[in-house]
Protein backbone atom coordinates (compact mmCIF):
# COMPACT_ATOMS: atom_id res chain seq x y z
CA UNK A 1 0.00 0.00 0.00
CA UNK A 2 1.39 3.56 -0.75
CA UNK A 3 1.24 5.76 1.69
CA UNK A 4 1.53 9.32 0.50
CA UNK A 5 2.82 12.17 3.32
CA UNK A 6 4.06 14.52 0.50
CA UNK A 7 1.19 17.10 1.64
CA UNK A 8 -2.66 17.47 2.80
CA UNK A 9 -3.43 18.33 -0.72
CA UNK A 10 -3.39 14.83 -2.22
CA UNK A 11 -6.61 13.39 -0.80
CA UNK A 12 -9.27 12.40 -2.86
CA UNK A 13 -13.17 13.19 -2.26
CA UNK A 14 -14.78 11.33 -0.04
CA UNK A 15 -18.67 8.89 -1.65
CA UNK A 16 -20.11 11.74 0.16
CA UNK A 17 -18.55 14.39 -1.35
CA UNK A 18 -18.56 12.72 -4.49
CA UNK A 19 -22.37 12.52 -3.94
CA UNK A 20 -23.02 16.19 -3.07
CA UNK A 21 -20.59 17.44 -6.16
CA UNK A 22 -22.70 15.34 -8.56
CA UNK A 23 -26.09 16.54 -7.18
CA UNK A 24 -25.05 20.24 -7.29
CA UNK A 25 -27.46 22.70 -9.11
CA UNK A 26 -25.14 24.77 -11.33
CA UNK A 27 -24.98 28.02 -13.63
CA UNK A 28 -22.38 30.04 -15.61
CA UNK A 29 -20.30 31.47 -12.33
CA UNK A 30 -18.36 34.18 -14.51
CA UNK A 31 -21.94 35.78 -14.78
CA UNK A 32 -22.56 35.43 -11.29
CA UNK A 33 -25.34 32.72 -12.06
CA UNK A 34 -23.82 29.38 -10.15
CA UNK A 35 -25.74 28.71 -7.09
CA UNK A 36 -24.21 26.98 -5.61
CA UNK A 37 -20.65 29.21 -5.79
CA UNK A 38 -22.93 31.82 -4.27
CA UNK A 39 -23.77 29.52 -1.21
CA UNK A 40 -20.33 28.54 -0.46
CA UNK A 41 -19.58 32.45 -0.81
CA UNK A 42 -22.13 33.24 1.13
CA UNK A 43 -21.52 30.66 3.68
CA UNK A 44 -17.66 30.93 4.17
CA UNK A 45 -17.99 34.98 4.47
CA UNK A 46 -20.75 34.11 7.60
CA UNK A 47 -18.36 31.65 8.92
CA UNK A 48 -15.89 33.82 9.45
CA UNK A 49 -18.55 37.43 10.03
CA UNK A 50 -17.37 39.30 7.29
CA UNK A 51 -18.97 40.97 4.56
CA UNK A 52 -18.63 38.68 1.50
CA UNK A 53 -16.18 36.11 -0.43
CA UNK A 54 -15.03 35.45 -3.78
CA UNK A 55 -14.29 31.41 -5.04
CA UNK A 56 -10.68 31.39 -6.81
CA UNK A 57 -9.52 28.09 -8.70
CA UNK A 58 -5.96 28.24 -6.29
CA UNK A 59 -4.66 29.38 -2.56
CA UNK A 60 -1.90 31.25 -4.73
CA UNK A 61 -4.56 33.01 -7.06
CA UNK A 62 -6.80 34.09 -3.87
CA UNK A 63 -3.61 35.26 -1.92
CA UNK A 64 -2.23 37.19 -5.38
CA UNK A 65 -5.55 38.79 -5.68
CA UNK A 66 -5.50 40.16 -1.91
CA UNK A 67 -1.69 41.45 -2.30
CA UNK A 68 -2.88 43.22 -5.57
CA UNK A 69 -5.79 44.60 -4.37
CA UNK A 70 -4.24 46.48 -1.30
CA UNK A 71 -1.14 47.44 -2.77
CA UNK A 72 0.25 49.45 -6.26
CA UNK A 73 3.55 49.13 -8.26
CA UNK A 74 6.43 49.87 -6.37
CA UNK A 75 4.98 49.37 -2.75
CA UNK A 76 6.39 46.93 -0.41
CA UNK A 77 4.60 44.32 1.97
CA UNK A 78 6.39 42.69 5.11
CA UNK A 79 6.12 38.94 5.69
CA UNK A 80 7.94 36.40 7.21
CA UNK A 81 10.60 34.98 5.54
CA UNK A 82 9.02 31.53 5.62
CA UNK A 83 6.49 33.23 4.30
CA UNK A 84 4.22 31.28 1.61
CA UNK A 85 3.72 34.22 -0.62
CA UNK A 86 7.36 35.11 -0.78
CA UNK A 87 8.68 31.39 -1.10
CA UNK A 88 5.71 29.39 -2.83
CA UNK A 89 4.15 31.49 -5.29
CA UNK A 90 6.49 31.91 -7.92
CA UNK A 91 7.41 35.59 -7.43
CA UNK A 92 3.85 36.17 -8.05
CA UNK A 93 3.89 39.55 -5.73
CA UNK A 94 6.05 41.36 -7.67
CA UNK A 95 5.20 39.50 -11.52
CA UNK A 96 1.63 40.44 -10.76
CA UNK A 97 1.45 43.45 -8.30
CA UNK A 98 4.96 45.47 -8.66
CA UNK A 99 5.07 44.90 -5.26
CA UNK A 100 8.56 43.84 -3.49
CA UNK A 101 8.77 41.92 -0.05
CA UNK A 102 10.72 43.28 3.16
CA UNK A 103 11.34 39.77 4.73
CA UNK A 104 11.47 39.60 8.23
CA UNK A 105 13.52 36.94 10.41
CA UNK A 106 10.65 35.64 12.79
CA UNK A 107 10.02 32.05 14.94
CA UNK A 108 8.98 29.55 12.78
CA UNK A 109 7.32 31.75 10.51
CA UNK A 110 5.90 33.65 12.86
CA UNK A 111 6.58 37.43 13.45
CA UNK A 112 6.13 40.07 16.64
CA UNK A 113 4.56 43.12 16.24
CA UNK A 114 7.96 45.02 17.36
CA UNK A 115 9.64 43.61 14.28
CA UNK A 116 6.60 44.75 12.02
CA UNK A 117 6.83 47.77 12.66
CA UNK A 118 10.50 47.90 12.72
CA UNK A 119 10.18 46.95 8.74
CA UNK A 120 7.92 49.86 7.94
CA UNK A 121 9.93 52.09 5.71
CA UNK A 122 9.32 55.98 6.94
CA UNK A 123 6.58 57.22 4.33
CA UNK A 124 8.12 60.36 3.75
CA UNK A 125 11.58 58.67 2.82
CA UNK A 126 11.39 58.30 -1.30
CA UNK A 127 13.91 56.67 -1.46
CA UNK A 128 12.76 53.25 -0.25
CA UNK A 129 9.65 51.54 -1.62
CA UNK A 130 5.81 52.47 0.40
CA UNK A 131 4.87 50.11 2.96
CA UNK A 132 1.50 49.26 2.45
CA UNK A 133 0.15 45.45 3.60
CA UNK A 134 1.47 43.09 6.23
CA UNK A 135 0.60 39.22 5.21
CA UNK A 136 0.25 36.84 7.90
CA UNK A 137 0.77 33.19 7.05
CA UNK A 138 -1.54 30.59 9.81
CA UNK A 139 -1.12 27.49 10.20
CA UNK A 140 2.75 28.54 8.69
CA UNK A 141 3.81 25.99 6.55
CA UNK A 142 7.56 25.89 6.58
CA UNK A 143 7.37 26.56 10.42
CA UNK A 144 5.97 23.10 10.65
CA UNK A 145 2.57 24.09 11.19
CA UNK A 146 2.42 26.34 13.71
CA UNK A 147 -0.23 28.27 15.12
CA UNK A 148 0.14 32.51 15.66
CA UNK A 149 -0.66 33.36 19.17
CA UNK A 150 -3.83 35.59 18.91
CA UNK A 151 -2.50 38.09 21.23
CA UNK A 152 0.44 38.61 18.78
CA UNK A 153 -1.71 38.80 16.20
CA UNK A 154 -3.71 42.06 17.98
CA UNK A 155 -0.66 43.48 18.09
CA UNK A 156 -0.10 43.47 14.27
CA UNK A 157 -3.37 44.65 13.85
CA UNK A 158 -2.45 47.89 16.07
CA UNK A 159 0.70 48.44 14.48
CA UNK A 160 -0.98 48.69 11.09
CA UNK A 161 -3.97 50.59 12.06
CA UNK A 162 -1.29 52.86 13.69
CA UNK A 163 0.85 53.22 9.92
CA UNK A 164 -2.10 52.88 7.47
CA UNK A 165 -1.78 49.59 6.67
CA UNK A 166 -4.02 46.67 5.25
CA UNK A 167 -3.65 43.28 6.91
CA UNK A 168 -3.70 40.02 5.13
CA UNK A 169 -4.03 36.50 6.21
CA UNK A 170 -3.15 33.54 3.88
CA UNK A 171 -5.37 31.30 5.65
CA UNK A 172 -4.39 28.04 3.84
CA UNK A 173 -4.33 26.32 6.97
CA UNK A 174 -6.86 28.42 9.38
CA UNK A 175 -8.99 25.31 9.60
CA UNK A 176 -6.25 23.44 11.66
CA UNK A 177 -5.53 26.35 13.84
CA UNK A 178 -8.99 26.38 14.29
CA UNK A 179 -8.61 23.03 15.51
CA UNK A 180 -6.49 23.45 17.64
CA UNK A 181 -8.21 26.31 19.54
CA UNK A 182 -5.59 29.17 18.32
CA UNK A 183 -8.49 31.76 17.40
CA UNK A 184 -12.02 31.95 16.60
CA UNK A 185 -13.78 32.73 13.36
CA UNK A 186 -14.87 35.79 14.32
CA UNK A 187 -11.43 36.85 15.89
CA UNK A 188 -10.01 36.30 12.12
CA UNK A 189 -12.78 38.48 10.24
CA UNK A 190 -12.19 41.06 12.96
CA UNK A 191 -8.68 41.29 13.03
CA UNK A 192 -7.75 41.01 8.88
CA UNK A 193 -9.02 42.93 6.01
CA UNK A 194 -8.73 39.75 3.65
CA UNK A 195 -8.24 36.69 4.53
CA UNK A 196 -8.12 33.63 2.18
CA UNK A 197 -8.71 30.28 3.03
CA UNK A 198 -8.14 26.59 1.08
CA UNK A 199 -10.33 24.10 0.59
CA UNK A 200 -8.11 21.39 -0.53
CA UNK A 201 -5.61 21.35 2.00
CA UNK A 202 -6.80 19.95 5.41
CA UNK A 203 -10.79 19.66 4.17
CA UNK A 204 -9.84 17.37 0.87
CA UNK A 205 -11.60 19.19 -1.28
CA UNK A 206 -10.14 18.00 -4.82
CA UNK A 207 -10.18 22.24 -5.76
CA UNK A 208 -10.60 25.48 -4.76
CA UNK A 209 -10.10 28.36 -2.28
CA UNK A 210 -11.49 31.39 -1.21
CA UNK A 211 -10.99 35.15 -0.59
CA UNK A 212 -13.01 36.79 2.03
CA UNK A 213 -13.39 40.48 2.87
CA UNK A 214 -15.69 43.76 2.43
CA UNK A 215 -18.20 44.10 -0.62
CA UNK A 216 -16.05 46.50 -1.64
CA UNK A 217 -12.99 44.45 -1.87
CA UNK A 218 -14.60 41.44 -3.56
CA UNK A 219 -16.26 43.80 -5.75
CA UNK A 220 -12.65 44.69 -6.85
CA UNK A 221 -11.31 41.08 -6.30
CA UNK A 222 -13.62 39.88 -8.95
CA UNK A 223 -12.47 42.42 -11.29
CA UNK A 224 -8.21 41.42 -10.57
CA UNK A 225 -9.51 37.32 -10.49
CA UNK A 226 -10.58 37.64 -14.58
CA UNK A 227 -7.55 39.53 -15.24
CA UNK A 228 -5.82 36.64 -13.58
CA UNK A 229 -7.71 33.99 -15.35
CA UNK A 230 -9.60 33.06 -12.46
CA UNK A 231 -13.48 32.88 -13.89
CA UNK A 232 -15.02 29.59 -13.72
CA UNK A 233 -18.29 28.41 -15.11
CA UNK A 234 -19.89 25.44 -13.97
CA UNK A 235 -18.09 26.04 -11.13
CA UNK A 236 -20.97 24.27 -8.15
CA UNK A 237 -19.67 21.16 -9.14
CA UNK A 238 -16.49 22.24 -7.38
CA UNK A 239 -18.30 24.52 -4.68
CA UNK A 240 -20.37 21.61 -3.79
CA UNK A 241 -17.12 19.51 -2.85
CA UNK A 242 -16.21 22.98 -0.31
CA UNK A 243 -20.28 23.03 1.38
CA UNK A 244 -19.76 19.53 2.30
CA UNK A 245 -16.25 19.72 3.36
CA UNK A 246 -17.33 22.49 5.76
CA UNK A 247 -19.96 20.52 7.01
CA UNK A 248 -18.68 17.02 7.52
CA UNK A 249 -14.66 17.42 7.76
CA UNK A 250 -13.50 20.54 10.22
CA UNK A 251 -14.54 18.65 13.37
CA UNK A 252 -12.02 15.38 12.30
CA UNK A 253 -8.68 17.70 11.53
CA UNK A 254 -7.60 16.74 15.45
CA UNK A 255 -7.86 13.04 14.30
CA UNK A 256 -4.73 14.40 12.14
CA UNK A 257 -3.11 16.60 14.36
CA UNK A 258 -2.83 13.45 16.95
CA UNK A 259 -1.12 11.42 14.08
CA UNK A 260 1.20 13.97 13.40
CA UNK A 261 2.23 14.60 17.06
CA UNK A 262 2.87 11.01 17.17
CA UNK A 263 4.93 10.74 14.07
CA UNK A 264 6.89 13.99 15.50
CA UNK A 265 7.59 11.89 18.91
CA UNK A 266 8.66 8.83 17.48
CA UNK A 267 11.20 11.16 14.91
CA UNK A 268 12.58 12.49 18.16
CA UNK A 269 13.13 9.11 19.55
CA UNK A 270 15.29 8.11 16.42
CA UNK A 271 19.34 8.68 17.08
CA UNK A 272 19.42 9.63 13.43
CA UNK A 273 16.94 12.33 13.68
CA UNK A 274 18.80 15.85 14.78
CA UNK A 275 15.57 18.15 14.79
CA UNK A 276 12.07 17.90 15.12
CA UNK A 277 9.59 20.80 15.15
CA UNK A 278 7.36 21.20 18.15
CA UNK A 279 4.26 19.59 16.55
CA UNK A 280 1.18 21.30 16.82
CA UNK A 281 -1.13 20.40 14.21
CA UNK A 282 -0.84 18.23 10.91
CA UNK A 283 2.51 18.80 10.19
CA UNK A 284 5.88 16.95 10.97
CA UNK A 285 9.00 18.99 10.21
CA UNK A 286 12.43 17.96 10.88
CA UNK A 287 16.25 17.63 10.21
CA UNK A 288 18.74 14.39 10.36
CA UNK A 289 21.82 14.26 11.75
CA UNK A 290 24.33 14.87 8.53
CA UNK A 291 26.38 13.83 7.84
CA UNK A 292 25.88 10.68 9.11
CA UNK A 293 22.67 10.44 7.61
CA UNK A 294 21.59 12.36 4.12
CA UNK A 295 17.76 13.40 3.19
CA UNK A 296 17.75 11.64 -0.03
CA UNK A 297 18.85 8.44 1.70
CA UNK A 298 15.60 8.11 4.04
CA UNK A 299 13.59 9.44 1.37
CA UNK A 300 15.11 6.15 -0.56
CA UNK A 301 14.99 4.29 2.22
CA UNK A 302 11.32 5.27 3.15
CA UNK A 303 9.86 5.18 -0.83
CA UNK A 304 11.11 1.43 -0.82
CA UNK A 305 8.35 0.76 1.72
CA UNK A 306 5.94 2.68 0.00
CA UNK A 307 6.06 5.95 2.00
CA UNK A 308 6.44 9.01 0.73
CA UNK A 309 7.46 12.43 2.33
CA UNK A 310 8.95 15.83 0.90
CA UNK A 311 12.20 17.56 1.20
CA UNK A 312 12.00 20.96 1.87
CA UNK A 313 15.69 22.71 0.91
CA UNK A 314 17.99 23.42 3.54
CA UNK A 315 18.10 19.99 4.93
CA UNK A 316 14.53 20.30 6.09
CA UNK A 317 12.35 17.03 5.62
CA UNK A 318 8.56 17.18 5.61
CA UNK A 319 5.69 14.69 6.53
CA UNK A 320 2.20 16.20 6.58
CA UNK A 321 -0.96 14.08 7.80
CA UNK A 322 -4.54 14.79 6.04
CA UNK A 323 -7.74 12.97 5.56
CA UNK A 324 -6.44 9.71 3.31
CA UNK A 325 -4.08 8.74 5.86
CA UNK A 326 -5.53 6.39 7.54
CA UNK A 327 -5.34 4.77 11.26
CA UNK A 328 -3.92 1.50 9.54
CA UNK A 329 -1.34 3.60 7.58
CA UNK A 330 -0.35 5.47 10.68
CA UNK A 331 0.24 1.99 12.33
CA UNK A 332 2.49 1.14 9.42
CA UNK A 333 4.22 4.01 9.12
CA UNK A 334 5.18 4.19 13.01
CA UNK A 335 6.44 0.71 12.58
CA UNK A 336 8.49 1.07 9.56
CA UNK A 337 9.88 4.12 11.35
CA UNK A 338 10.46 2.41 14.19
CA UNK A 339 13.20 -0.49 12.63
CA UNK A 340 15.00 2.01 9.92
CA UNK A 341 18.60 2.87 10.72
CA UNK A 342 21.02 4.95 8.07
């Protein structure tokens, strides 16, 4: 049996998913006709009390859309340096937007509000690019899935209220924070101006994400998602898969967060194993102990048994749990773990 760890995005839909996309009542979306897109709009911008939402075909797309509406050529946004939008999106910020990044050297992808606003250029300095947005990454993916402390997180939102700026979240992951009790809906929708959230991450939905905000912005976001190439048509057949994921697969992501811690204890038990990030929700980060032991080796080592997992760069190695893995995979996987050496 293969067992795939590469990433939460390689589920499959569920019968009754499958079920609910094939029953879906559906229209031409790019004139605002689909139904059923409306519902899941509708529905995710209550879930999280804000004013409305906007269905994108990608994460990247719905995050590109938010930099470029809250930004022009030439400004700047702070982020983290682990930062998704900086390291995962293809240069997309300043390809699409103009826009460059001031990168700032946080905790696993995680940055204080001190160090924010220590990145804001001065405004009247034209010399160095306009600060304009802050993005937030949460859960952060190359900080092993952490969760931002929501106290932090008020902070940031002073700071930027204090300087003018918009505040992002790239909510890929805000479902397993969620989880894992780091926030509320509401808090979110009160403390960003956009936030966008995935629906085929931890919720195995086969597509789809979604940008949430004010009328205004997704008035503006629908505008910047056809220049993108973001307009869908049948799209409820898709929208369908995210209404039943919301319904049927939040309340299970701790089933995934308990593999993953126990993956990350057993990695820490391993003499080969240097590193292992604190574990807080479905992903597994860590390091081995080179030289004595390379990446590609337990990659090898671990594809032979039919277990995959990801490298990173920088020697980082990646496991991440999601709704496919299964409680007879887990058992296999801690036991194959359990007799490797290198």
């Amino acid at each position: 049996m293969e067992i795939n760890l590469i990433s939460d995005t390689v589920t499959r839909p569920t019968p009754g998913m499958l079920k609910a996309m094939m029953q879906a009542r559906v229209g031409d979306d790019v004139f605002k006709e689909d139904p059923t897109v409306t519902a899941l709009e509708e529905k995710v911008a209550a879930y999280f009390g804000m004013e409305s939402a906007l269905f994108f075909p990608s994460g990247t797309m719905a995050n590109q859309t938010g930099i470029k509406y809250h930004t022009r050529p030439g400004d700047q946004l702070i982020c983290d340096k682990y930062a998704h939008v900086y390291n995962y999106e293809g240069g997309g910020v300043s390809f699409n937007s103009g826009v460059s990044c001031k990168l700032v050297d946080g905790e696993r992808g995680m940055m204080r509000a001190e160090q924010v606003e220590d990145a804001i250029n001065p405004p009247d300095f034209y010399h160095s690019p306009r600060t304009r947005l802050v993005c937030i990454e949460n859960t952060t993916n190359k900080g092993g899935g952490a969760c931002w402390d929501t106290e932090e997180l008020r902070k940031i939102r002073a700071v930027c209220d204090k300087h003018g700026l918009a505040l992002h979240l790239d909510g890929a992951r805000i479902w397993n924070a969620l989880a894992n009790g780091a926030g509320t809906p509401a808090f979110f929708g009160e403390t960003f101006d956009t936030i966008s959230v995935c629906l085929s991450k931890g919720l195995g939905c086969p597509v789809g994400s979604l940008l949430v905000g004010s009328r205004e912005a997704m008035d503006e976001a629908l505008r910047i998602r056809k220049v993108l190439g973001g307009g869908m048509r049948q799209a409820g057949y898709l929208a369908a898969a995210g209404i039943y994921a919301l319904d049927h697969h939040i309340d299970r992501l701790g089933e995934d967060h308990q593999k993953a811690r126990e993956i990350g204890e057993l990695l820490s038990s391993l003499d080969f194993v240097r590193y292992v990030a604190p574990v807080e929700t479905n992903i597994v980060i860590f390091e081995l102990d080179t030289p004595r032991a390379s990446d590609s080796d337990l990659v090898e080592k671990l594809g032979q048994q039919g277990i995959r997992l990801i490298g990173m760069g920088q020697g980082k190695l990646r496991m991440v749990t999601h709704l496919d893995y299964t409680d007879r995979m887990h058992e296999r996987v801690l036991e194959i773990l359990s007799g490797i050496s290198l």
